[in-house]
Protein backbone atom coordinates (compact mmCIF):
# COMPACT_ATOMS: atom_id res chain seq x y z
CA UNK A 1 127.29 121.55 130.24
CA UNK A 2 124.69 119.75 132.45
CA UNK A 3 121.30 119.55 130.53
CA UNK A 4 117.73 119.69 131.86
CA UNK A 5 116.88 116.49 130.04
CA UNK A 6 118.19 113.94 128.18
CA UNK A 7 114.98 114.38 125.53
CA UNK A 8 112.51 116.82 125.48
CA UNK A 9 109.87 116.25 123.28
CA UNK A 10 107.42 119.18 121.66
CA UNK A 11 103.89 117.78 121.67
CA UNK A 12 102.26 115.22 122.73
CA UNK A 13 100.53 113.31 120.87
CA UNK A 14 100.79 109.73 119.54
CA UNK A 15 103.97 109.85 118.52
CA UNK A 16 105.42 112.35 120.85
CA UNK A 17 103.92 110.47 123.88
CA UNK A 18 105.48 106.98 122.56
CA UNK A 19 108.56 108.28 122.21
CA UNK A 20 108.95 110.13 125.53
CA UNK A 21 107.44 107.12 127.07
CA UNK A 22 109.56 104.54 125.51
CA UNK A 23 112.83 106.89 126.36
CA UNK A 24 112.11 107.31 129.66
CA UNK A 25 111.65 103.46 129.93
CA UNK A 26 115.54 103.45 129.17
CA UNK A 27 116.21 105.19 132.03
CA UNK A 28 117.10 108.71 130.97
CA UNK A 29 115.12 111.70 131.78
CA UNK A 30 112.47 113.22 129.47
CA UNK A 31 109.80 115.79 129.69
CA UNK A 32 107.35 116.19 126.52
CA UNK A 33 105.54 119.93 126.45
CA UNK A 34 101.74 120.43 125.10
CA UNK A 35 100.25 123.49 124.91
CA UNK A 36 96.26 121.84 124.54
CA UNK A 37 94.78 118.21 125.07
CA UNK A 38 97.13 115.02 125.65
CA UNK A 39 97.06 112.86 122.61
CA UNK A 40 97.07 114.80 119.64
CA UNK A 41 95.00 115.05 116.61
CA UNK A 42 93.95 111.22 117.15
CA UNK A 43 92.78 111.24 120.25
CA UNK A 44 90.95 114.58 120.39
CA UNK A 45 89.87 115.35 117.03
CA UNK A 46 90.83 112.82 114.57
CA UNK A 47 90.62 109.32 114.29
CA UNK A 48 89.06 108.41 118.01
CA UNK A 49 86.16 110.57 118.43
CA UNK A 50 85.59 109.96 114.28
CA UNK A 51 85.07 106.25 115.05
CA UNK A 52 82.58 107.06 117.48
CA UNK A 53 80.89 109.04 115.12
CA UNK A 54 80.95 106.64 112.75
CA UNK A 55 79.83 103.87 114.84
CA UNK A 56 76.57 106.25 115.73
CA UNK A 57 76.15 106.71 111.85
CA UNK A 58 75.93 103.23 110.98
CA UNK A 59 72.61 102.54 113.57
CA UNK A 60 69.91 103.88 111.12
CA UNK A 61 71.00 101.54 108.64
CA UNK A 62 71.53 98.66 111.17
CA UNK A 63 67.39 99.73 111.73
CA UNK A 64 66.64 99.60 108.81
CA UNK A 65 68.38 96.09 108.09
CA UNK A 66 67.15 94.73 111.07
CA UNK A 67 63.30 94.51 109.39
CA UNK A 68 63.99 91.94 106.82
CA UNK A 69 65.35 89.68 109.63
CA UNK A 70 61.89 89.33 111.59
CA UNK A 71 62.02 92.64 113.52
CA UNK A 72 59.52 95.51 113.35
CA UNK A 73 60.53 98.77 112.32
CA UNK A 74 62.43 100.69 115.17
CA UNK A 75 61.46 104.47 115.19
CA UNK A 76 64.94 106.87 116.16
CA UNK A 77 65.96 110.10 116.25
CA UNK A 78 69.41 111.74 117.23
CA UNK A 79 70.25 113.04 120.03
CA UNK A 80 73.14 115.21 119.08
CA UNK A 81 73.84 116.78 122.60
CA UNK A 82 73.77 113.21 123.98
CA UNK A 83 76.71 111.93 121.08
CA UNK A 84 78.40 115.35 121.73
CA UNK A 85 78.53 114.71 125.48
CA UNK A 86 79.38 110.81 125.49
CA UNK A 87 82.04 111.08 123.06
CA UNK A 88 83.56 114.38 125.07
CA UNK A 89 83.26 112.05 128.36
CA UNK A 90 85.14 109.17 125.98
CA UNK A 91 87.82 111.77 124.48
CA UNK A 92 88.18 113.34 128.63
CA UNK A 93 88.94 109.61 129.72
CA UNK A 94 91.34 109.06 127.10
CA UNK A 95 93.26 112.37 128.35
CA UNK A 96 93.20 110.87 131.62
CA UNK A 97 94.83 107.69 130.37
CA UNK A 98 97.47 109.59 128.84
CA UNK A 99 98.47 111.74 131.79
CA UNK A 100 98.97 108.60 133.52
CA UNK A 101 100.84 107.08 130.96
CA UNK A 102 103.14 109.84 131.31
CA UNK A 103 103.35 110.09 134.42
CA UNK A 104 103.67 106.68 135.50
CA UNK A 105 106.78 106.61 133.19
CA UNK A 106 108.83 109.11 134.87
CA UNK A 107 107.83 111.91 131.96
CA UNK A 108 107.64 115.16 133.23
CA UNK A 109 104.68 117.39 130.96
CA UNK A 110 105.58 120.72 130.49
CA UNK A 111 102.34 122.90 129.58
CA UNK A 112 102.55 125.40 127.21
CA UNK A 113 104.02 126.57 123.73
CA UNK A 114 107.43 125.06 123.30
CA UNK A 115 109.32 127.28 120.67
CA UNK A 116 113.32 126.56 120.15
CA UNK A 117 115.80 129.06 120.78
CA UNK A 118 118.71 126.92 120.08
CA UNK A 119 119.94 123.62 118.91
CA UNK A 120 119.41 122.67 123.00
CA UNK A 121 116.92 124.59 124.32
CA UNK A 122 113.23 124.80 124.20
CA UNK A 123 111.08 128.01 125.55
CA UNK A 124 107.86 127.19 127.08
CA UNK A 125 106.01 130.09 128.21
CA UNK A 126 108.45 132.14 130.63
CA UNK A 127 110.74 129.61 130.81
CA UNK A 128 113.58 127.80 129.10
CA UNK A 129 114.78 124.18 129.08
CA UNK A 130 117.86 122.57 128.34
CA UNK A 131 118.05 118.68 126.57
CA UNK A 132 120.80 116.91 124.51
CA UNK A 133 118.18 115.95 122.23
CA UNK A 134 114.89 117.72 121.29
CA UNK A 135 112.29 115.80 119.16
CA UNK A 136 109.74 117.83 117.64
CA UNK A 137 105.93 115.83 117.35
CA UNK A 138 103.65 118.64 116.83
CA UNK A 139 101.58 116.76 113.70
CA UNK A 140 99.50 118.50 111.36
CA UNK A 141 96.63 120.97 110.91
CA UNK A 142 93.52 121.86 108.68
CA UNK A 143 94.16 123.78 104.93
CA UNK A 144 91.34 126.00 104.38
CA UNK A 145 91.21 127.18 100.64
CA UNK A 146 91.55 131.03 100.57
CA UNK A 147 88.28 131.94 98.87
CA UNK A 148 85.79 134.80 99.88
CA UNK A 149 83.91 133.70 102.91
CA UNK A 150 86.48 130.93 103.81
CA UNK A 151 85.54 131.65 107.62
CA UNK A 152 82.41 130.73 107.68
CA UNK A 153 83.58 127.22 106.95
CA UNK A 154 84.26 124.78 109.76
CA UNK A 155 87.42 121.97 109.84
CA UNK A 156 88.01 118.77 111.33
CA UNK A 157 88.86 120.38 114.36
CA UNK A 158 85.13 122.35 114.65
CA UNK A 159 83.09 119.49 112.93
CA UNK A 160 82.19 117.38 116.45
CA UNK A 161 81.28 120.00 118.48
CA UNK A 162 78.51 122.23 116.47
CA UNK A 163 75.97 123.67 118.48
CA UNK A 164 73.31 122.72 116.16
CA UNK A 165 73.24 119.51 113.88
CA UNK A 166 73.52 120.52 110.13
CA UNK A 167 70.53 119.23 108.31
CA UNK A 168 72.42 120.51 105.44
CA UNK A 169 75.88 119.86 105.44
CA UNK A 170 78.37 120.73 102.50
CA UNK A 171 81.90 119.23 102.02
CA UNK A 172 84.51 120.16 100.18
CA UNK A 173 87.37 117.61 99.52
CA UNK A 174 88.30 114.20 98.27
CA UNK A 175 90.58 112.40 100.79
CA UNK A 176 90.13 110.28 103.95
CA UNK A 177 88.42 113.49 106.10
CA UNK A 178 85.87 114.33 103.59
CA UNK A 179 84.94 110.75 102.44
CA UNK A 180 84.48 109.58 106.09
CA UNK A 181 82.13 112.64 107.23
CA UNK A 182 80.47 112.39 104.42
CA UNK A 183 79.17 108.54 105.16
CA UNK A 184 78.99 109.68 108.70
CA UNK A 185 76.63 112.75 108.63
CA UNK A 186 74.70 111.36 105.83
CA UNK A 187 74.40 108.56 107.94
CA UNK A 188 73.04 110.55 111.08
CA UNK A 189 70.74 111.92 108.75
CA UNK A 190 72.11 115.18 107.06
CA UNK A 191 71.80 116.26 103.59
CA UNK A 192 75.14 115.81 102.58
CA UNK A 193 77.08 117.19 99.33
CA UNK A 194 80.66 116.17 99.07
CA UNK A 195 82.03 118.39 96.53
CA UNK A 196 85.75 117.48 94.66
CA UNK A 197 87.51 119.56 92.31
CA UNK A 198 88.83 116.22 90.53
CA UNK A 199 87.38 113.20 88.82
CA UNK A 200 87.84 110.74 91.14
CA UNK A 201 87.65 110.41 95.27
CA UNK A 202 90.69 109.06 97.35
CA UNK A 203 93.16 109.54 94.36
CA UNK A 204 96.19 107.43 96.04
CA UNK A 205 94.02 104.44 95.88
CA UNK A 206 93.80 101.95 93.60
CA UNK A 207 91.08 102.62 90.99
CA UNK A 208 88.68 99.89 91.13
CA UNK A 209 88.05 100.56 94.94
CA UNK A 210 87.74 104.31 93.99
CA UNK A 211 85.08 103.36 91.67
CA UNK A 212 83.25 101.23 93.65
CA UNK A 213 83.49 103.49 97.10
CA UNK A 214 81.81 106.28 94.81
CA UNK A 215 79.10 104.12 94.17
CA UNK A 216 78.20 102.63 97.26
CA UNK A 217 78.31 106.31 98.98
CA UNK A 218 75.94 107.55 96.35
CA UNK A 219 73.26 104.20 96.56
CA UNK A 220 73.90 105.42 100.36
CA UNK A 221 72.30 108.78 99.64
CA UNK A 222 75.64 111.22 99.59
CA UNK A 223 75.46 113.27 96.72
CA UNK A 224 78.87 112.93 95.22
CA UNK A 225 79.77 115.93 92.81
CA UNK A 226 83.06 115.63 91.66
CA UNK A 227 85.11 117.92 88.61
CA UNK A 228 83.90 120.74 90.85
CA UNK A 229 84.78 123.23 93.20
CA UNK A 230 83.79 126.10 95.43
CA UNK A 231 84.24 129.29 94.32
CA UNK A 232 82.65 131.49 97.54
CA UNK A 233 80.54 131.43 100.65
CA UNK A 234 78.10 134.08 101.99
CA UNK A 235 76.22 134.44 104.74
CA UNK A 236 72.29 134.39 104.16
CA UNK A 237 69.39 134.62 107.12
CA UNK A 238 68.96 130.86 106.72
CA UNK A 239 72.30 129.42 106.38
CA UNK A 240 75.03 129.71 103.86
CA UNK A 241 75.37 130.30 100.10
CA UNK A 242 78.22 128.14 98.29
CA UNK A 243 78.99 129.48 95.06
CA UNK A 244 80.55 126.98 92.45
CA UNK A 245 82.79 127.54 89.97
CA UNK A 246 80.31 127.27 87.44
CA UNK A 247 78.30 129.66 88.75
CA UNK A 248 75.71 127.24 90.32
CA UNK A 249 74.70 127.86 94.10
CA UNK A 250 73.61 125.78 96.86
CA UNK A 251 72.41 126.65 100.10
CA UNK A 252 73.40 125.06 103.26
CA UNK A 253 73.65 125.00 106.62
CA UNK A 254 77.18 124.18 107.42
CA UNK A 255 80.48 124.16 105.27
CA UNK A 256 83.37 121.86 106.08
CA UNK A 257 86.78 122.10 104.42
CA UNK A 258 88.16 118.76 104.47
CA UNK A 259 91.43 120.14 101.42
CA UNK A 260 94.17 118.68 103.37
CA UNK A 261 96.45 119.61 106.23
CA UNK A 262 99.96 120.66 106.50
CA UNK A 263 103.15 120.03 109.02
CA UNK A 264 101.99 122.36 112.13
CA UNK A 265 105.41 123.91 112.89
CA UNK A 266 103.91 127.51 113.77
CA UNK A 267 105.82 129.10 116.16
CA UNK A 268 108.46 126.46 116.38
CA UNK A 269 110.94 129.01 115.44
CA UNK A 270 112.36 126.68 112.69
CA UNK A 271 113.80 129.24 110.69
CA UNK A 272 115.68 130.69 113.25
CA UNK A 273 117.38 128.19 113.77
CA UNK A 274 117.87 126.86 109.92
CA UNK A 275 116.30 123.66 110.17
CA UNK A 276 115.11 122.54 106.90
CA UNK A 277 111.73 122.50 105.22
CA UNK A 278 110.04 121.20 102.37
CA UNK A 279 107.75 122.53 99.92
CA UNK A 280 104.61 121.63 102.10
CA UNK A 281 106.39 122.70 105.26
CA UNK A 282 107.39 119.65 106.06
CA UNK A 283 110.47 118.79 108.49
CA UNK A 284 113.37 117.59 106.35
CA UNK A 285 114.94 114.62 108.19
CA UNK A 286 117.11 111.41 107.12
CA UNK A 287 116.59 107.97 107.89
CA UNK A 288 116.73 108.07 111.98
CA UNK A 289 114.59 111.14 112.13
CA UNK A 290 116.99 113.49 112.44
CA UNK A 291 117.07 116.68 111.05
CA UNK A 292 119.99 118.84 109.94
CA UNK A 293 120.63 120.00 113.35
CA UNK A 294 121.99 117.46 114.41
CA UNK A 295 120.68 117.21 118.06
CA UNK A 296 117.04 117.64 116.72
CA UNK A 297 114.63 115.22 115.32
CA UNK A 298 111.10 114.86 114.39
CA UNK A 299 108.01 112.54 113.38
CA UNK A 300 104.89 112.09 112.64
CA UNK A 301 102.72 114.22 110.22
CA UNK A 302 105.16 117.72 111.00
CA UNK A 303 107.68 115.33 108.81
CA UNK A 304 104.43 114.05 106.28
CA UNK A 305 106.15 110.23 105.14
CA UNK A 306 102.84 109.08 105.61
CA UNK A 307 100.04 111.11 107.84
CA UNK A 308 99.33 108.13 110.10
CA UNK A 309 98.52 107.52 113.96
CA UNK A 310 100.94 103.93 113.49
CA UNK A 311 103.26 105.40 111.51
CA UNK A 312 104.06 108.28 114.34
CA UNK A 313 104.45 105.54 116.69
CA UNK A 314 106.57 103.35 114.50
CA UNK A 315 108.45 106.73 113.52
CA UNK A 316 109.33 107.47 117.41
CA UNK A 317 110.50 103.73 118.53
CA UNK A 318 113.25 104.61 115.76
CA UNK A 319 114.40 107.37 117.52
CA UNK A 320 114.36 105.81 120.75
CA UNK A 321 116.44 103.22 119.48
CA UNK A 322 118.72 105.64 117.80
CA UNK A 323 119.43 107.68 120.69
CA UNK A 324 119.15 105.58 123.48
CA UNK A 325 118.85 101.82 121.87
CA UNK A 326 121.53 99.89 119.94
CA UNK A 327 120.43 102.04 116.84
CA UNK A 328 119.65 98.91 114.47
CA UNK A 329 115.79 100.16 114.26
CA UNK A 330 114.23 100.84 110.93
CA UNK A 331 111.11 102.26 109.52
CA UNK A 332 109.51 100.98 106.68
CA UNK A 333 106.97 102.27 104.83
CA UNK A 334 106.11 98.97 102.43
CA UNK A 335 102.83 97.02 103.10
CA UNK A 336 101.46 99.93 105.86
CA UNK A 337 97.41 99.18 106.26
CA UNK A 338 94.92 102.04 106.14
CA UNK A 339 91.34 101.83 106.62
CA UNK A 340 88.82 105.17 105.83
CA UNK A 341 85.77 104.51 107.86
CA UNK A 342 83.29 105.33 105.00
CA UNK A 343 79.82 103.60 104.55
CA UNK A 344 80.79 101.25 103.64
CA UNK A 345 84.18 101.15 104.74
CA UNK A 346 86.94 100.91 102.59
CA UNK A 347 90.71 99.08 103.58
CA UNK A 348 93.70 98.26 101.51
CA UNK A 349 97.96 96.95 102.20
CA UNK A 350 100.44 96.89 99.35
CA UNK A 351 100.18 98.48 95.94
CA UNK A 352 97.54 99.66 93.70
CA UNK A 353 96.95 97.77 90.45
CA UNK A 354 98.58 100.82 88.87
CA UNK A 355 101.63 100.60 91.30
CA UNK A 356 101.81 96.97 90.93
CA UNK A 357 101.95 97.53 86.50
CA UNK A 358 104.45 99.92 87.20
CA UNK A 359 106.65 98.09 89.73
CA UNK A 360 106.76 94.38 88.40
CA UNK A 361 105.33 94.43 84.54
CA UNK A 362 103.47 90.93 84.08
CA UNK A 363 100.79 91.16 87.22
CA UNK A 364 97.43 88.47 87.71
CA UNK A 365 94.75 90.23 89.05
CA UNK A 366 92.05 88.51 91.03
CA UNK A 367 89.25 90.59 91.97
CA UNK A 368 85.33 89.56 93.82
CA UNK A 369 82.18 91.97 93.71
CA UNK A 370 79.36 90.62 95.23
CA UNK A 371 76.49 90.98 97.69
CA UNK A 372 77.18 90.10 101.53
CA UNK A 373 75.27 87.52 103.25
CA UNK A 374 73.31 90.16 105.45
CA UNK A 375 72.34 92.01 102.65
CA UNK A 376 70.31 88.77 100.74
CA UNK A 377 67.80 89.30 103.75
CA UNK A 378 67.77 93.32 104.20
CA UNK A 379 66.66 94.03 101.07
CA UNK A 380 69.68 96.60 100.01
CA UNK A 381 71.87 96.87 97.34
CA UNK A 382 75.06 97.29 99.21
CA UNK A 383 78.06 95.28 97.73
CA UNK A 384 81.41 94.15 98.87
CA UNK A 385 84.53 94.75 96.50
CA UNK A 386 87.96 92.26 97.50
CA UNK A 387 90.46 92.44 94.65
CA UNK A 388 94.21 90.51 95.29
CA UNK A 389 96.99 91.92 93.17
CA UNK A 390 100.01 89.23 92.56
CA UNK A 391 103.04 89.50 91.09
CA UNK A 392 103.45 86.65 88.50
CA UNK A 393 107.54 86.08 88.78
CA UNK A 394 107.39 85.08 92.00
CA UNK A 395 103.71 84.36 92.98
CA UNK A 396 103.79 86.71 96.05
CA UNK A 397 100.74 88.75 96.82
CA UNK A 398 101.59 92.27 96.59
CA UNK A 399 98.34 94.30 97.17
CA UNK A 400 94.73 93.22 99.08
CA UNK A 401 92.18 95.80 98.81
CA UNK A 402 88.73 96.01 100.80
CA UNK A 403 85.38 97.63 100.25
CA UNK A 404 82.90 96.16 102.60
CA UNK A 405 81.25 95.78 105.84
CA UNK A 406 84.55 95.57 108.72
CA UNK A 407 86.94 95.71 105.88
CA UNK A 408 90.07 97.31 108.35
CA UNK A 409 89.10 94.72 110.74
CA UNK A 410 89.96 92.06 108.02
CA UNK A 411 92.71 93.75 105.77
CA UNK A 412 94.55 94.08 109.35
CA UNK A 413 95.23 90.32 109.35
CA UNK A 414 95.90 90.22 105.33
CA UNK A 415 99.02 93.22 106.16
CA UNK A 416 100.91 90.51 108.46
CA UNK A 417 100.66 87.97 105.23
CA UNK A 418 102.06 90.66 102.93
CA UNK A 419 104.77 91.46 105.49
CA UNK A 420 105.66 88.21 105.63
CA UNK A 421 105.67 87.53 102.14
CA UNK A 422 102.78 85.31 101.08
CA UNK A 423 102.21 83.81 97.55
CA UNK A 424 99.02 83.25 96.16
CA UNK A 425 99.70 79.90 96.67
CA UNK A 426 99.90 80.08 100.38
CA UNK A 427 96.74 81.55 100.42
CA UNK A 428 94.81 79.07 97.89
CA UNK A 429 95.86 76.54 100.58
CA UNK A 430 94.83 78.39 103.56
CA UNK A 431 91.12 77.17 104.91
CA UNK A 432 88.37 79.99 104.98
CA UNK A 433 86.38 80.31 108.09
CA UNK A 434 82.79 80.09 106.46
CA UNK A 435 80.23 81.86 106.40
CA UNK A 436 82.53 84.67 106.08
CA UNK A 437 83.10 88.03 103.92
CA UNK A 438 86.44 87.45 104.17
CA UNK A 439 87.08 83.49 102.69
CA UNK A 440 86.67 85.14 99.55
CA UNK A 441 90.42 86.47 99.83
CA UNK A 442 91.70 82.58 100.30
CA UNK A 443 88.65 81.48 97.48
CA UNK A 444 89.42 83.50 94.57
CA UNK A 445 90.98 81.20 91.95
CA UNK A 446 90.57 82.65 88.17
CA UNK A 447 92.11 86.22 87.60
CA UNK A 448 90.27 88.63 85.48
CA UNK A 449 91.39 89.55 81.90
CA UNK A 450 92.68 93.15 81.59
């Protein structure tokens, strides 16, 4: 039976546009069908227009700075219809760029809903469309707690277009989402509260930079509150009451749920069709992406390995391959980067001290706190954590971890050494560019007793 398409792809965004992309590039025919804005969660409300933000959140304090280096005081206030506007400008660019992409590969878009109807067929809107091979991309979305009041709240997906800036702005989580608004709206000068119902921020991190994030964000002005949670929201005439657990209140302006997000595969018609789940929703698939219909596949957070922009990209060049390559393409998820744009910003490859303990046994830890250059002149009290992990046997460097000024910017080029395989050795030889933050991950020569 003749097919529409040799891959048809349901959503695009990162991944589902670098896959349809790459495919087409091979020469077969693909069409890739989005129901909303080209280029996913990333691009539209995720990490794009959330760098912006946090590049307009780190100004004040760049003012501030700037006085102990000779400069008067600069006087600024937000202009939150302006940031709203450029960054929508920015993100309706970007959507541009990826329409082009597409289209200047031969990809045919297809807008709409695409639901399956069969192991070869996709329905969008009226019409149906046959492929030999469908790849579902359709990522992730907001978890909103069910507690009374829960729609007053805002998500991710709300939080950079309010009509009014919150001068009061409560969060509720712990992860990446929460910890970067937090920095960010505190740092365009809201009251923030970042509320989480466990001990500790960013649990999958390695403790020390946990620690040391939590106090950097509170000398920063965020008023951390963790071993608590939110209990219920009501409306008031000036705002919004957020009942605790404990039966404390607090009054606010805005409420943002930051609890997580799970695989969006609404509507796909999954169960229809028997694909498998997991317990979070996720898309069950093996090593090549494929699920257990064997002409479907999927990546990228609707599969949750690892809920990252690179990742989906990585994940859907392995398809590619698979289907249309010499099929020799792997994924693997060892030594993957992540930065959270915080204040200040916090980066890390490899594994966690605990990881490390629990991987190898007999670890050397070497680990740096100390103030930045900048910050002998401005006055603050902002420190930089760097802390190497290394596994004694065999010398290699198995985890770098960042808190500091530009920390993804410099952990980026420490991923390539772990990837490759580099002892501590190899980087007690290598030169440090100086006067630099990051020298101190080629300087560090004593480990710390644990």
């Amino acid at each position: 039976m003749k097919m529409d398409f040799d891959l048809l792809v349901i959503g695009a965004g990162s991944g589902g546009v670098r896959a349809s992309r790459m495919a087409a590039a091979k020469g077969v025919k693909v069409a890739v069908v989005e129901s909303t804005f080209l280029g996913g969660t990333c691009v539209n409300v995720g990490c794009i227009p959330k760098k912006l933000y946090s590049y307009a959140s780190s100004f004040p304090g760049a003012f501030s700075s700037a006085e102990g280096f000779g400069w008067s005081q600069v006087s600024s206030t937000l202009d939150w219809e302006k940031l709203k506007h450029n960054r929508a400008a920015e993100i309706a660019r970007l959507n541009e760029v990826y329409g082009n992409l597409l289209k200047n590969s031969g990809v045919q878009l297809l807008k709409g809903h695409g639901a399956l109807v069969d192991a070869n067929t996709v329905k969008v809107g009226e019409k149906t469309y046959t492929a030999k091979h469908i790849l579902i991309a359709t990522g992730g979305w907001p978890v909103v707690p069910d507690i009374p009041g829960k729609e007053l709240a805002i998500t991710s997906n709300e939080v950079f277009d309010l009509p009014v800036f919150p001068k009061r702005l409560l969060i509720v989580g712990g992860g990446y989402i929460a910890s970067e608004f937090a920095s960010i709206f505190n740092g365009l000068g809201a009251k923030v509260i970042q509320v989480y119902r466990s001990e500790k921020i960013l649990r999958s991190f390695d403790e020390d930079l946990q620690d040391f994030v939590m106090q950097e964000m509170i000398k920063h002005g965020v008023d951390l509150r963790v071993n608590s949670d939110i209990a219920s929201l009501e409306k008031t005439a000036t705002g919004i009451l957020a009942t605790f657990k404990d039966g404390r209140t607090e009054e606010v302006d805005q409420v943002f749920f930051a609890t997580g997000r799970r695989p969006n595969t609404k509507g796909l018609n999954l169960e229809a069709l028997g694909i498998q789940t997991g317990k979070r929703g996720e898309i069950l698939v093996d090593e090549h992406f494929r699920t257990n219909i064997p002409s479907i596949y999927a990546v990228g957070d609707v599969v949750g390995h690892l809920d990252l922009t690179p990742v989906a990209l990585a994940e859907g060049m392995v398809v590619v391959d698979t289907l249309f390559g010499d099929g020799t393409r792997q994924m693997s998820y060892d030594n993957i980067p992540t930065a959270i744009f915080t204040t200040p910003n916090v980066a890390t490859v490899g594994l966690s001290e605990a990881q490390a303990r629990e991987k190898y046994g007999d670890i050397l830890i070497f680990r740096s706190d100390f103030k930045a250059l900048k910050h002998t002149m401005t006055g603050k009290n902002e420190r930089t954590l760097m802390k190497l992990i290394v596994d004694k046997a065999s010398d290699k460097v198995v985890g770098v971890h960042m808190v500091g000024d530009e920390a993804g910017e410099i952990i980026q080029g420490f991923a390539v050494a772990l990837k490759a395989g580099a002892t501590k050795a190899i980087f007690d030889s290598t030169i440090g560019i100086h006067p630099t933050a990051a020298e101190e991950f080629v300087t560090m020569r004593t480990p710390v007793e644990k």
